[in-house]
Protein backbone atom coordinates (compact mmCIF):
# COMPACT_ATOMS: atom_id res chain seq x y z
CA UNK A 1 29.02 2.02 -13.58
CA UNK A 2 25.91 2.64 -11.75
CA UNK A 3 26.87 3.47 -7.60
CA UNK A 4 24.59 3.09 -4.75
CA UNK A 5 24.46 5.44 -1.74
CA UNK A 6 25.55 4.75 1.66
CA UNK A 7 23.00 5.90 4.28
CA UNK A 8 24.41 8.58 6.67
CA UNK A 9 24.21 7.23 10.37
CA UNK A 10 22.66 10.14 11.87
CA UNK A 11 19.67 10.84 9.05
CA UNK A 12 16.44 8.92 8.61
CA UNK A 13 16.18 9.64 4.71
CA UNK A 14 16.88 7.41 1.99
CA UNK A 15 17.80 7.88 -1.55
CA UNK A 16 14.57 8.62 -3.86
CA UNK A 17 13.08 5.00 -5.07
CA UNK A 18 14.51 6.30 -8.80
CA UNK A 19 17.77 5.45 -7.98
CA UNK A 20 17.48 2.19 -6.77
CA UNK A 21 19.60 -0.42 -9.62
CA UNK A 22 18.12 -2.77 -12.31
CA UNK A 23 20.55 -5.22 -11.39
CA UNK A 24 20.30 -6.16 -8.84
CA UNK A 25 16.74 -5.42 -9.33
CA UNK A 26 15.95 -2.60 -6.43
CA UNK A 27 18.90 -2.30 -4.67
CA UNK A 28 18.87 1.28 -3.13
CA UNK A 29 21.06 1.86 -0.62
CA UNK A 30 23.84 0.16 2.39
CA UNK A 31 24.49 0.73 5.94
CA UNK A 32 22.32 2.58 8.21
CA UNK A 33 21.03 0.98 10.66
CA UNK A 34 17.79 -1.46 11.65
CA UNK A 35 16.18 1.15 14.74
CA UNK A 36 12.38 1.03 14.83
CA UNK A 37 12.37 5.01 13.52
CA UNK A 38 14.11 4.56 10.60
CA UNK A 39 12.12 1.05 9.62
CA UNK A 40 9.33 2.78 9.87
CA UNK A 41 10.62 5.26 7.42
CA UNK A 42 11.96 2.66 5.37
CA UNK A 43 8.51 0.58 5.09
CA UNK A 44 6.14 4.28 4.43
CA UNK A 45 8.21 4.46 1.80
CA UNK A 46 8.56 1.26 0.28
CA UNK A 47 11.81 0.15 1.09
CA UNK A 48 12.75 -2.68 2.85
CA UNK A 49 16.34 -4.42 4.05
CA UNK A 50 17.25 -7.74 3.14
CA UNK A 51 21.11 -9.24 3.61
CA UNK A 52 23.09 -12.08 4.74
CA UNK A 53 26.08 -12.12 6.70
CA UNK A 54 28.83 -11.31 6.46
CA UNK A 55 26.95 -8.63 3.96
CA UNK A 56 26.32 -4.91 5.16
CA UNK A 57 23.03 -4.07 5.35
CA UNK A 58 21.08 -3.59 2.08
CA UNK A 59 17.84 -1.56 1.71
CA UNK A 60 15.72 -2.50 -1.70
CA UNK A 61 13.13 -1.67 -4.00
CA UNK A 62 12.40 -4.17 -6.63
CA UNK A 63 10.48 -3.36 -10.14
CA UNK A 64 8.20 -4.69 -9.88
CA UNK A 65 6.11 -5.18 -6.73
CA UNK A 66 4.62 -8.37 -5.85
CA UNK A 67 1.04 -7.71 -3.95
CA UNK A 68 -1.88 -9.53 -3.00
CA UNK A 69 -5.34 -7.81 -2.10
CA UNK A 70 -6.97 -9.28 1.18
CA UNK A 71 -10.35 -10.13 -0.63
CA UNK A 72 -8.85 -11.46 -3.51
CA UNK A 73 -6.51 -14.33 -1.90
CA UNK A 74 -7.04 -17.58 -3.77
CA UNK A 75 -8.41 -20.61 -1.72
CA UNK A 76 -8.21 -23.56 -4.05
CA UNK A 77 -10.49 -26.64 -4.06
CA UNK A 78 -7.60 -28.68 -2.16
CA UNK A 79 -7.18 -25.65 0.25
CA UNK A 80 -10.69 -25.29 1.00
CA UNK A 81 -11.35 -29.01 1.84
CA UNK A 82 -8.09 -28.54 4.21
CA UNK A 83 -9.99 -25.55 5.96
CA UNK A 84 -13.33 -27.15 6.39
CA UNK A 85 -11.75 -30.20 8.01
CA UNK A 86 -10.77 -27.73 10.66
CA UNK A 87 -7.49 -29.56 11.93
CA UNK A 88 -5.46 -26.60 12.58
CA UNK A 89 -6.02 -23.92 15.02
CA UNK A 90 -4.87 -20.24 14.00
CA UNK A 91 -4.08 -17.19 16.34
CA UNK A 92 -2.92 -13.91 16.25
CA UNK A 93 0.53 -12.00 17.37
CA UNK A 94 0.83 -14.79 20.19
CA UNK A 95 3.87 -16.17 19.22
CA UNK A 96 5.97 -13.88 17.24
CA UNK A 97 9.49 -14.84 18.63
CA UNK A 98 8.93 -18.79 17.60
CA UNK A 99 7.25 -17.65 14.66
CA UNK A 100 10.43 -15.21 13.31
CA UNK A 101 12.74 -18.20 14.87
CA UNK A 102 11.33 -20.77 12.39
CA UNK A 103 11.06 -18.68 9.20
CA UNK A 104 15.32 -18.44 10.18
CA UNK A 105 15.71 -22.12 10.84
CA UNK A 106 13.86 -23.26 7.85
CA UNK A 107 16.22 -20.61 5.76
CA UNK A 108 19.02 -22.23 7.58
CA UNK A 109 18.33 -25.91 6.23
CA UNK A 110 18.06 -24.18 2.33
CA UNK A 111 20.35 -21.93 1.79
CA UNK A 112 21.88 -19.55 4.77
CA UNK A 113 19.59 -17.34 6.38
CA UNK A 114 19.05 -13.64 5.75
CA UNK A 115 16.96 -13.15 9.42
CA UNK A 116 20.17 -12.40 11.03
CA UNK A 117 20.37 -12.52 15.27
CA UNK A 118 20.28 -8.28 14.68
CA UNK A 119 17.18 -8.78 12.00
CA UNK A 120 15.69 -10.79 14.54
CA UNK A 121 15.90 -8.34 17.56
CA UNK A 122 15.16 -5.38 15.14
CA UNK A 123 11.40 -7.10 14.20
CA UNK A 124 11.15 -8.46 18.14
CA UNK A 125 11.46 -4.34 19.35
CA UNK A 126 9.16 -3.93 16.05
CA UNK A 127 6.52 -6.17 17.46
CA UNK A 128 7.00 -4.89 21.30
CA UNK A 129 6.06 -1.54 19.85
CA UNK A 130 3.05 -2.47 17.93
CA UNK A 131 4.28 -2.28 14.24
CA UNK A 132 5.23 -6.42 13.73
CA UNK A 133 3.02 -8.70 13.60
CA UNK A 134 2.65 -12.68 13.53
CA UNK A 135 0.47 -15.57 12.72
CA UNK A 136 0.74 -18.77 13.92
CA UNK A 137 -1.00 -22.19 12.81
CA UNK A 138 -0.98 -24.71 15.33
CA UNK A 139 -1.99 -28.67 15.27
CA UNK A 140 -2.67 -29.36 18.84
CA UNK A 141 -0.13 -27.49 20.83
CA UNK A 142 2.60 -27.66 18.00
CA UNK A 143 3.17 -25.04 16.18
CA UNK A 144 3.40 -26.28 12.20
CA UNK A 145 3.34 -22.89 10.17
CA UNK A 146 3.24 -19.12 10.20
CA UNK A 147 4.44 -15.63 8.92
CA UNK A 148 4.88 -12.39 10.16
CA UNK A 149 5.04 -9.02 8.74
CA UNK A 150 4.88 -5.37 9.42
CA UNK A 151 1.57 -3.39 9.67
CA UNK A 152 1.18 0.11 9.18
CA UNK A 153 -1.95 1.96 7.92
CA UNK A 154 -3.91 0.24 5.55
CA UNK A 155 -1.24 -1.95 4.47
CA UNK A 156 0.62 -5.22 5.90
CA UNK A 157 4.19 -5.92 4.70
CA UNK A 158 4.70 -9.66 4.90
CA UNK A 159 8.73 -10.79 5.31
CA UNK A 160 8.70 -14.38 5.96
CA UNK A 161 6.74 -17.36 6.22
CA UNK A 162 7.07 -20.91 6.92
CA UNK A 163 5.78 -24.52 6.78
CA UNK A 164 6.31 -27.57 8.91
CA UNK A 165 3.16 -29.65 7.61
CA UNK A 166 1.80 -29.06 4.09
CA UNK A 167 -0.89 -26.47 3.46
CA UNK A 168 0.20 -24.61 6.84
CA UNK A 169 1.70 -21.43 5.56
CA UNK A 170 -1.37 -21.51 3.20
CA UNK A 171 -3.98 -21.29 5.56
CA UNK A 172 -1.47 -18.75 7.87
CA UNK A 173 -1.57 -16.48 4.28
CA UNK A 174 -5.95 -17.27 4.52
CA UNK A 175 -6.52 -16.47 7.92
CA UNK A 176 -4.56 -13.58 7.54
CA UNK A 177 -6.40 -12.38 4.97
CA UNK A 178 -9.07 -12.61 6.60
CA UNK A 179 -8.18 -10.67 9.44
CA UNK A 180 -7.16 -7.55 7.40
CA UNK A 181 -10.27 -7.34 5.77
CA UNK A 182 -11.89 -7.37 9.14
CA UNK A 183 -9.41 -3.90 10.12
CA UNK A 184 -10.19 -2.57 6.57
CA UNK A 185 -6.46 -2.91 4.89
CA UNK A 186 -6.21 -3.06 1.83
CA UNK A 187 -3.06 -3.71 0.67
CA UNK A 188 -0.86 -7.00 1.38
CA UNK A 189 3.02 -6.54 0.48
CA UNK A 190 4.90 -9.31 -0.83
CA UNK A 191 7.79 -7.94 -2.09
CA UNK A 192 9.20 -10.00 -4.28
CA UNK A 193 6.62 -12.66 -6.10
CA UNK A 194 7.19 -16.61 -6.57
CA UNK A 195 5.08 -19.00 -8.08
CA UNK A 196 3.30 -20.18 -4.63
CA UNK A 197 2.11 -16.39 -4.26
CA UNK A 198 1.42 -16.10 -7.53
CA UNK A 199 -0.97 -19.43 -6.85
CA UNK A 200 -2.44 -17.86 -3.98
CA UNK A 201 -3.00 -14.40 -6.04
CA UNK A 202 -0.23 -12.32 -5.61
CA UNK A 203 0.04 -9.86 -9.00
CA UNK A 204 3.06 -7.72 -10.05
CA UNK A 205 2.83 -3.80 -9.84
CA UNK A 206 5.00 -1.07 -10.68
CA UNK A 207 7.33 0.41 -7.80
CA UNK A 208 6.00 3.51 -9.32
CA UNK A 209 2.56 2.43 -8.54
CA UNK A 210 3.42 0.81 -5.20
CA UNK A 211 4.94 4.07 -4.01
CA UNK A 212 1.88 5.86 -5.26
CA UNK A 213 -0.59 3.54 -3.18
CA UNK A 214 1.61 3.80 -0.08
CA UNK A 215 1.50 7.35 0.03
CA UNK A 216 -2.59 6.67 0.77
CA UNK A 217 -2.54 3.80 2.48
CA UNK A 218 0.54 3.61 4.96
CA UNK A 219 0.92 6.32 7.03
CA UNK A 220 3.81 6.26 9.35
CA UNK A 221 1.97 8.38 11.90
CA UNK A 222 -1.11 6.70 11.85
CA UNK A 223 -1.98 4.35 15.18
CA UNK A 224 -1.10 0.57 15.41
CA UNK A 225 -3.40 -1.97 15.18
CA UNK A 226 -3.42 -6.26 16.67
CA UNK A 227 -4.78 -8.73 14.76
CA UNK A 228 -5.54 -10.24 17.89
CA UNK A 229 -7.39 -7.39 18.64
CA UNK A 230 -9.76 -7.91 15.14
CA UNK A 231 -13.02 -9.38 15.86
């Protein structure tokens, strides 16, 4: 029976991607902790935690890799009319808290929530030191739709997103593409693909592959960016 490792409290390493199971597809490793230093670690490497309570906490590594290249995002013919009409107003790491808020109520009303109150304060200190990010579609001053994400390198890790008015988390997924292309990244993870990323142009990859381009792209050292900052 295949075993998974628990992390040792006082060490930053995980186990090597290989081991991660089949079934569940990528699970890797339990406990640990959520501290900035050892997400960091965690996303450089391709790993990423996901749980519910009254779980532990799980660190994963699906085969495959669901990821969507900023210039090659999808706009349909419906989505483009919905852009040009220019009701919604889009901005930058400006709201993250409401933003990581929402994507937990809205996985409240489905199905029980895996953005925990700890997951929550883990990506807050994320985006108070520069690695989290947010974007937030608004229709006058209410905020309908967003996502947020880690960035590091040339690579953005999207967690969650959400949708309060149709086409919102569409055009947050857009304008976000967008911005990356303006900051050069090239790289958008998704972790895990359904069929409205697939839609928009997400693509499966091999962990193996995934690991590979990370080792370019995201380095753990390398200086944070905004996308407010973007121009």
């Amino acid at each position: 029976m295949a075993t998974i490792d628990w992390l040792d409290p006082e060490s930053l390493d995980f186990p090597p991607l290989a081991a991660a199971l089949t079934e569940p597809n990528g699970l890797l490793a339990v406990g640990g902790d959520l501290r900035p230093e050892r997400l960091v670690n965690a996303y450089r490497h391709g790993i990423f935690p996901w749980y519910e309570d009254p779980q532990p906490l799980l660190w994963w590594s699906p085969d495959p890799r669901a990821v969507l290249i900023p210039d090659q995002i999808h706009v349909s013919r419906s989505l483009a009319k919905v852009l040009r009409r220019d009701e919604f107003r889009v901005s930058f790491d400006c709201a993250f808290r409401r933003v990581i808020n929402a994507c937990a109520t809205l996985d409240q009303n489905r199905t029980g929530t895996w953005i925990t109150t700890d997951m929550m304060n883990a990506y807050i200190r994320m985006f108070e030191l520069g690695w989290a990010h947010s974007v937030e579609v608004w229709r006058g001053q209410e905020l309908v739709g967003g996502l947020y994400g880690i960035g590091m390198g040339k690579v953005f890790f999207g967690e969650s997103m959400f949708s309060r008015e149709s086409n919102a988390s569409k055009i947050a997924l857009v304008s976000l593409g967008e911005k990356l292309r303006q900051l050069e990244v090239e790289l958008i993870d998704c972790q895990v693909g359904n069929p409205h990323l697939y839609r928009m142009g997400a693509i499966d990859i091999s962990r193996a592959e995934f690991a590979s381009r990370l080792a370019d792209l995201a380095d753990g050292n390398q200086q944070n960016w905004r996308l407010a900052e973007a121009r």
